[in-house]
C-alpha atoms as a PDB file:
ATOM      1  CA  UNK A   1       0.000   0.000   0.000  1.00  0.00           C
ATOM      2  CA  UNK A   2       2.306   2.376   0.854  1.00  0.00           C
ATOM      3  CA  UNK A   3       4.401   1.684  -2.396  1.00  0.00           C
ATOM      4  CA  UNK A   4       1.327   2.366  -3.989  1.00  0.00           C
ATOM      5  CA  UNK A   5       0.980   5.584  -2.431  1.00  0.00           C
ATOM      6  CA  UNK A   6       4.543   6.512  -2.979  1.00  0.00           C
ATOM      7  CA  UNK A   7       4.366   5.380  -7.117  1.00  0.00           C
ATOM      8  CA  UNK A   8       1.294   7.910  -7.306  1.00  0.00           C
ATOM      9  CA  UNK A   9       3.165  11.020  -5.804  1.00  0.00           C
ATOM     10  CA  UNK A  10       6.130  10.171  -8.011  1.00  0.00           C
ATOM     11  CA  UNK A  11       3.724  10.222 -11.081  1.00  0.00           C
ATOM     12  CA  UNK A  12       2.143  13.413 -10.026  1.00  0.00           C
ATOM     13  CA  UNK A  13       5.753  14.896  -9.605  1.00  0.00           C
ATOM     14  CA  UNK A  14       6.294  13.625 -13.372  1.00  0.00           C
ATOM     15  CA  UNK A  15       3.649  15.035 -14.713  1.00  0.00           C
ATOM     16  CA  UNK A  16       4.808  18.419 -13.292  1.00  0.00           C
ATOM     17  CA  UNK A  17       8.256  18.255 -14.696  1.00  0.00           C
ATOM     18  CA  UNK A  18       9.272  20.809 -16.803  1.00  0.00           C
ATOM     19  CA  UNK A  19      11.090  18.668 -19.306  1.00  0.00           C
ATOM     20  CA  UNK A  20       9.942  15.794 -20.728  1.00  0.00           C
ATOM     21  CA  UNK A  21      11.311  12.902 -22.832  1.00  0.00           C
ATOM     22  CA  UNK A  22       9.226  10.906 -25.296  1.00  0.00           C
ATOM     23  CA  UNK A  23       9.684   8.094 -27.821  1.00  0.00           C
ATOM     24  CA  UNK A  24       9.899  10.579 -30.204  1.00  0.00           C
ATOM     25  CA  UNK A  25      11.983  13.553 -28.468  1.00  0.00           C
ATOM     26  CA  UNK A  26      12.460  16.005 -26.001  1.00  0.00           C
ATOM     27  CA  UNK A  27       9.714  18.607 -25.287  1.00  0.00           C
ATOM     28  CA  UNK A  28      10.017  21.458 -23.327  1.00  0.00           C
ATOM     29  CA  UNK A  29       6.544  22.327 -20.771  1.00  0.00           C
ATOM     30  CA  UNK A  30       6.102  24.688 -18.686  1.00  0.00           C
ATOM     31  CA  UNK A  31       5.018  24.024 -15.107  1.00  0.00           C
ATOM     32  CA  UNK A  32       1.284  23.490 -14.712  1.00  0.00           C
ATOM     33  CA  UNK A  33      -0.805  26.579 -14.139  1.00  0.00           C
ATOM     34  CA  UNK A  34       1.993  28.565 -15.213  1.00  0.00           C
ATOM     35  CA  UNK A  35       1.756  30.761 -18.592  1.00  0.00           C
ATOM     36  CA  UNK A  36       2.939  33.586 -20.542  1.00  0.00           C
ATOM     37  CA  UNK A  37      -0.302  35.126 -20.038  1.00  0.00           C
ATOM     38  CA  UNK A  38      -0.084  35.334 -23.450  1.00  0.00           C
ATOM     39  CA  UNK A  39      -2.846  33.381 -25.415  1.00  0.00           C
ATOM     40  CA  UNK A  40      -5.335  35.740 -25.493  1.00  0.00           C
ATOM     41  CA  UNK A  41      -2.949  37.746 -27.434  1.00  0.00           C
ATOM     42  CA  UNK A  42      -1.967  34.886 -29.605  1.00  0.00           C
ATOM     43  CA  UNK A  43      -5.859  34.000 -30.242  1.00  0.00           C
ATOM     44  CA  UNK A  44      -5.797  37.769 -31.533  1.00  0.00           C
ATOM     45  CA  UNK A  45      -2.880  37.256 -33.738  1.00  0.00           C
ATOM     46  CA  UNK A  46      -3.899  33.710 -35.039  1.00  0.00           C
ATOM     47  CA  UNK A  47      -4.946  33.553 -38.684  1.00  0.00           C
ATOM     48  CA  UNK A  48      -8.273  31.718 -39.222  1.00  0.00           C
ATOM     49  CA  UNK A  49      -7.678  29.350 -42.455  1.00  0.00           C
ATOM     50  CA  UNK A  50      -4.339  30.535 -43.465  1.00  0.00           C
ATOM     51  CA  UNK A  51      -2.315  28.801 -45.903  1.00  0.00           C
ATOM     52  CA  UNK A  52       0.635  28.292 -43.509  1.00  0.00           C
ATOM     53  CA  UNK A  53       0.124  24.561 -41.582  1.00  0.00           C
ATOM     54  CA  UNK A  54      -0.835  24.826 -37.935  1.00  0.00           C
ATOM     55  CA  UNK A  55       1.628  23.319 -35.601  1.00  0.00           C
ATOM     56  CA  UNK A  56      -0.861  21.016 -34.734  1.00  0.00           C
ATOM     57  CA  UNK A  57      -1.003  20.177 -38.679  1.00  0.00           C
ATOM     58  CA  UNK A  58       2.873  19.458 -38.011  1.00  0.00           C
ATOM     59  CA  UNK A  59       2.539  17.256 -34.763  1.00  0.00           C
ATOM     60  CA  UNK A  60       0.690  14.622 -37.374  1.00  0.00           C
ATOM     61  CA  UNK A  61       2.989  14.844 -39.563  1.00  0.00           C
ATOM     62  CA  UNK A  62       5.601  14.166 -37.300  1.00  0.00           C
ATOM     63  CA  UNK A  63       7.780  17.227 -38.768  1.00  0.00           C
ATOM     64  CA  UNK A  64       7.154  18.607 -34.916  1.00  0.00           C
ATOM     65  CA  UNK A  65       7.864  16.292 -31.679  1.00  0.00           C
ATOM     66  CA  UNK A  66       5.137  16.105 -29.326  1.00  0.00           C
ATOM     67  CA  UNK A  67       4.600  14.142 -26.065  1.00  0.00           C
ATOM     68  CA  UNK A  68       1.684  11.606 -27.608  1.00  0.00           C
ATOM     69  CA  UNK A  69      -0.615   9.620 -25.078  1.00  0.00           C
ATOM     70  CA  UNK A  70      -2.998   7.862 -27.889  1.00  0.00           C
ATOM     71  CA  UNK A  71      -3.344   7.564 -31.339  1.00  0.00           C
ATOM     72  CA  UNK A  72      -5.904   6.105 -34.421  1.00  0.00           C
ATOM     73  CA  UNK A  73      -7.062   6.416 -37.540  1.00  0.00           C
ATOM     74  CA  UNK A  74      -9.141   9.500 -36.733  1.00  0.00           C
ATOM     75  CA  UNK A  75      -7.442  11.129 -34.088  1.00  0.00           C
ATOM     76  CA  UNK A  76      -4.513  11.895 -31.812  1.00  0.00           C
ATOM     77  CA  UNK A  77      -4.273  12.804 -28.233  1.00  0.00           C
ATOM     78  CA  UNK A  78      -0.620  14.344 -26.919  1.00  0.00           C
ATOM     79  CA  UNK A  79       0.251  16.867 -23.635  1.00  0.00           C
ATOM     80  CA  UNK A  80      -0.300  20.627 -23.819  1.00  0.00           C
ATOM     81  CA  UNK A  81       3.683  22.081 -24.176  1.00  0.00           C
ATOM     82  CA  UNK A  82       2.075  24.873 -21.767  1.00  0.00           C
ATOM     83  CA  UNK A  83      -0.310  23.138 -19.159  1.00  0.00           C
ATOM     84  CA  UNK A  84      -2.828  24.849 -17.450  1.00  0.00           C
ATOM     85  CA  UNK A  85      -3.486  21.889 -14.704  1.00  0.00           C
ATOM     86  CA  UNK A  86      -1.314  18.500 -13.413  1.00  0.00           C
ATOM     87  CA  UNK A  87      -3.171  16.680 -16.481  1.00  0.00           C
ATOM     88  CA  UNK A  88      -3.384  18.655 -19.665  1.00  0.00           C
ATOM     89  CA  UNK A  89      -3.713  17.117 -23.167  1.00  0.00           C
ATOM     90  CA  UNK A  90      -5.225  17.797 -26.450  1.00  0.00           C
ATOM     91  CA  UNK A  91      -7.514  15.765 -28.418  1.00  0.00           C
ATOM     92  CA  UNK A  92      -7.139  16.364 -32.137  1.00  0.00           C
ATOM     93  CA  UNK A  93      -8.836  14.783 -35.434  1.00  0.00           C
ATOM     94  CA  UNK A  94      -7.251  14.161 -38.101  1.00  0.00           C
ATOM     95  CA  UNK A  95      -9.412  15.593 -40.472  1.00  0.00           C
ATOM     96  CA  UNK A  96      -8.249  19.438 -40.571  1.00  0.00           C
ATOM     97  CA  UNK A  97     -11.689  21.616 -39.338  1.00  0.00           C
ATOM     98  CA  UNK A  98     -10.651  25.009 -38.024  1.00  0.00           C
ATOM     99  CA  UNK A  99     -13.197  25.418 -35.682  1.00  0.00           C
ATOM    100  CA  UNK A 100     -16.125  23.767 -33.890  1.00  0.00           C
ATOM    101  CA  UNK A 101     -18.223  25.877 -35.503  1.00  0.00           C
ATOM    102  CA  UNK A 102     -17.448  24.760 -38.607  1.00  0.00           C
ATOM    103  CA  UNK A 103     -17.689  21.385 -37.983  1.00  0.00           C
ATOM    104  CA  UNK A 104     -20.432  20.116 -40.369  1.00  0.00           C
ATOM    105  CA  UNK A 105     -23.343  17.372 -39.867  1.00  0.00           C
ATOM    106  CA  UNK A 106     -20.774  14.634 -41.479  1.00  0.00           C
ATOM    107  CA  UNK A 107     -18.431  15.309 -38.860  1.00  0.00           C
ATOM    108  CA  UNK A 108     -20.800  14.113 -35.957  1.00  0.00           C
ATOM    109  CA  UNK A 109     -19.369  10.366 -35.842  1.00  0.00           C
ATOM    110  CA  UNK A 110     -15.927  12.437 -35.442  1.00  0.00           C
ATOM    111  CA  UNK A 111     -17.159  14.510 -33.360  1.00  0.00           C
ATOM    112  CA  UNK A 112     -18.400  12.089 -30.657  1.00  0.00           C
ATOM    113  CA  UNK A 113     -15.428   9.965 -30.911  1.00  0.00           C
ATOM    114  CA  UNK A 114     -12.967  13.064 -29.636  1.00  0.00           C
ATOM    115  CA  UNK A 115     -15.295  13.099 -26.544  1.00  0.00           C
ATOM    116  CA  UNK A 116     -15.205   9.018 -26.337  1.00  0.00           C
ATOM    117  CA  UNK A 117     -11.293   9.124 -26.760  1.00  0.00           C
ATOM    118  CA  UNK A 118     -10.741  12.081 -24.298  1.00  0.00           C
ATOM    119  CA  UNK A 119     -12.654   9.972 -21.648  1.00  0.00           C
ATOM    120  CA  UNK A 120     -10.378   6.913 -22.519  1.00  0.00           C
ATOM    121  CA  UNK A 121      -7.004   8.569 -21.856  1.00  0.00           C
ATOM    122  CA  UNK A 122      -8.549  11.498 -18.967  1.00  0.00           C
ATOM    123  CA  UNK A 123      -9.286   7.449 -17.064  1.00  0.00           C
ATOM    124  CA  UNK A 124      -5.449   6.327 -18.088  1.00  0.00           C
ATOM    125  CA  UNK A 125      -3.896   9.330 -16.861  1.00  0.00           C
ATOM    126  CA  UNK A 126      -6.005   9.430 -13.661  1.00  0.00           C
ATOM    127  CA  UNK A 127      -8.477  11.510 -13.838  1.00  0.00           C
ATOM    128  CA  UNK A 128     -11.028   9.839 -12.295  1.00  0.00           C
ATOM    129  CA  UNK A 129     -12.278  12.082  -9.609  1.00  0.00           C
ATOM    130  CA  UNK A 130     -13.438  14.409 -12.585  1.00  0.00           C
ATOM    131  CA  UNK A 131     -12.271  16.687 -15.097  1.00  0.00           C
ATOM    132  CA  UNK A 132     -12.584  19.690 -17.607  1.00  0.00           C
ATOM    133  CA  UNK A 133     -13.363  19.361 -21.495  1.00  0.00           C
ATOM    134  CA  UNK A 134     -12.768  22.659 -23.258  1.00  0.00           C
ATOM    135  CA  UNK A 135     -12.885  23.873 -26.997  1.00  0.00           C
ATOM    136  CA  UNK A 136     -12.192  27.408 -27.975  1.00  0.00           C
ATOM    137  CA  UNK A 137     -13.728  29.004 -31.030  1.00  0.00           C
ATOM    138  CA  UNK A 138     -12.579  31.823 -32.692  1.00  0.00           C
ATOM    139  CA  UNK A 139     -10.749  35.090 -31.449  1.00  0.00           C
ATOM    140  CA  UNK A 140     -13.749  35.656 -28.803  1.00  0.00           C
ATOM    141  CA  UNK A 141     -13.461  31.982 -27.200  1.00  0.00           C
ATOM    142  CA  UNK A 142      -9.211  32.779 -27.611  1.00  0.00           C
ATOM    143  CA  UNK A 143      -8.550  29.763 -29.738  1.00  0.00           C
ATOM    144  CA  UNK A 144      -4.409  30.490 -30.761  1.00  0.00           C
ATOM    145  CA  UNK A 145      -4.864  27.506 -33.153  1.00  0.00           C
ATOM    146  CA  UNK A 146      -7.291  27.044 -36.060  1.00  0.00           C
ATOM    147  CA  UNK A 147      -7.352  23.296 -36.032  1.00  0.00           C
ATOM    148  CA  UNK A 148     -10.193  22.081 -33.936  1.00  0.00           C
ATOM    149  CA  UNK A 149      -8.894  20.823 -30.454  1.00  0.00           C
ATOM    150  CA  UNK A 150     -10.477  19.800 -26.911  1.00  0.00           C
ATOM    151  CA  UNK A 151      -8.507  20.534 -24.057  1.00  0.00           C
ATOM    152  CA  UNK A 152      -8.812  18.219 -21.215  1.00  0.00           C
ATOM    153  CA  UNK A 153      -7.513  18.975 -17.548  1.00  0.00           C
ATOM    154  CA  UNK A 154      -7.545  17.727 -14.411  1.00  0.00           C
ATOM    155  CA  UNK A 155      -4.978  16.666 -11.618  1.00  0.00           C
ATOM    156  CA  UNK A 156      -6.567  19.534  -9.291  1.00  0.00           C
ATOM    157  CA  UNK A 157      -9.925  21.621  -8.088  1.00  0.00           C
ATOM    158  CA  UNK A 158     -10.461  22.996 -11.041  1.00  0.00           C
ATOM    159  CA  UNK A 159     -12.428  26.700 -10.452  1.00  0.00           C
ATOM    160  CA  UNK A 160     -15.408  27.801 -11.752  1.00  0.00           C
ATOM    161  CA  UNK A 161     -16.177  30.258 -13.789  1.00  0.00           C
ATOM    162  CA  UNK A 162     -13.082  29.229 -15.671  1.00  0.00           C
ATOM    163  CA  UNK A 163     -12.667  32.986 -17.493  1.00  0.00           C
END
């Protein structure tokens, strides 16, 4: 039991490091809760549907390392480089849609399996005394990247309202 107990501190303390080391590189994160305070102004400077590939456009294609938890034919899941909570990760499709609201009605089957998979791997990584599930559309909602992604965190109380 109490190597148990000692296992799950030293994965909390993992997940909090501020460098971490994957199959497929090194990946520099900040501390949770910690930011630039910056992505609101990033959201303002994003371009929605520019020509340029999104960096999340570049973590598929593997041209950009990332810290991946889960992958399929639809989807990928891999850690926020700046997270917000103990557990943060993003939930991605494949299929490029800049925003949720432009998702269209053939995109429902998608749509629901994000939210399926982001249950799967928020249960793997612990999160089962709850969790957030966040999208952000647009400059308004402060969405920095226009490929649609859910945010899921957890590790902590999380507050309420959230912004």
């Amino acid at each position: 039991m109490a190597a148990a107990v000692v296992l799950a501190a030293g994965l909390r303390a993992a997940r909090r490091a501020v460098a971490v080391a994957g199959a497929r590189g090194a990946q520099v994160r900040g501390a949770a809760g910690v930011t630039d305070g910056n992505e609101v102004a990033k959201a303002q400077q994003a371009t929605p549907g520019g020509a340029a590939p999104t960096i999340f456009s570049r973590i598929l294609d593997r041209s950009l390392p990332a810290d991946i938890l889960y992958e399929d034919q639809q989807c990928l899941v891999f850690r926020d480089v700046a997270p917000q909570a103990p557990v943060h990760f993003l939930v991605i499709p494949k299929k490029p849609i800049p925003r949720i609201s432009q998702a269209e009605e053939e995109d429902q089957q998608l749509l629901g399996h994000l939210l399926l998979v982001a249950k799967k791997i928020a249960k793997a990584e612990g999160l089962g005394d709850g969790y957030r599930l966040v999208i952000n559309d647009g400059k308004l909602g402060a969405q920095s990247v226009y490929h649609l992604h859910i945010h899921v965190l957890g590790g902590r109380q999380l507050q309420w309202p959230p912004g």
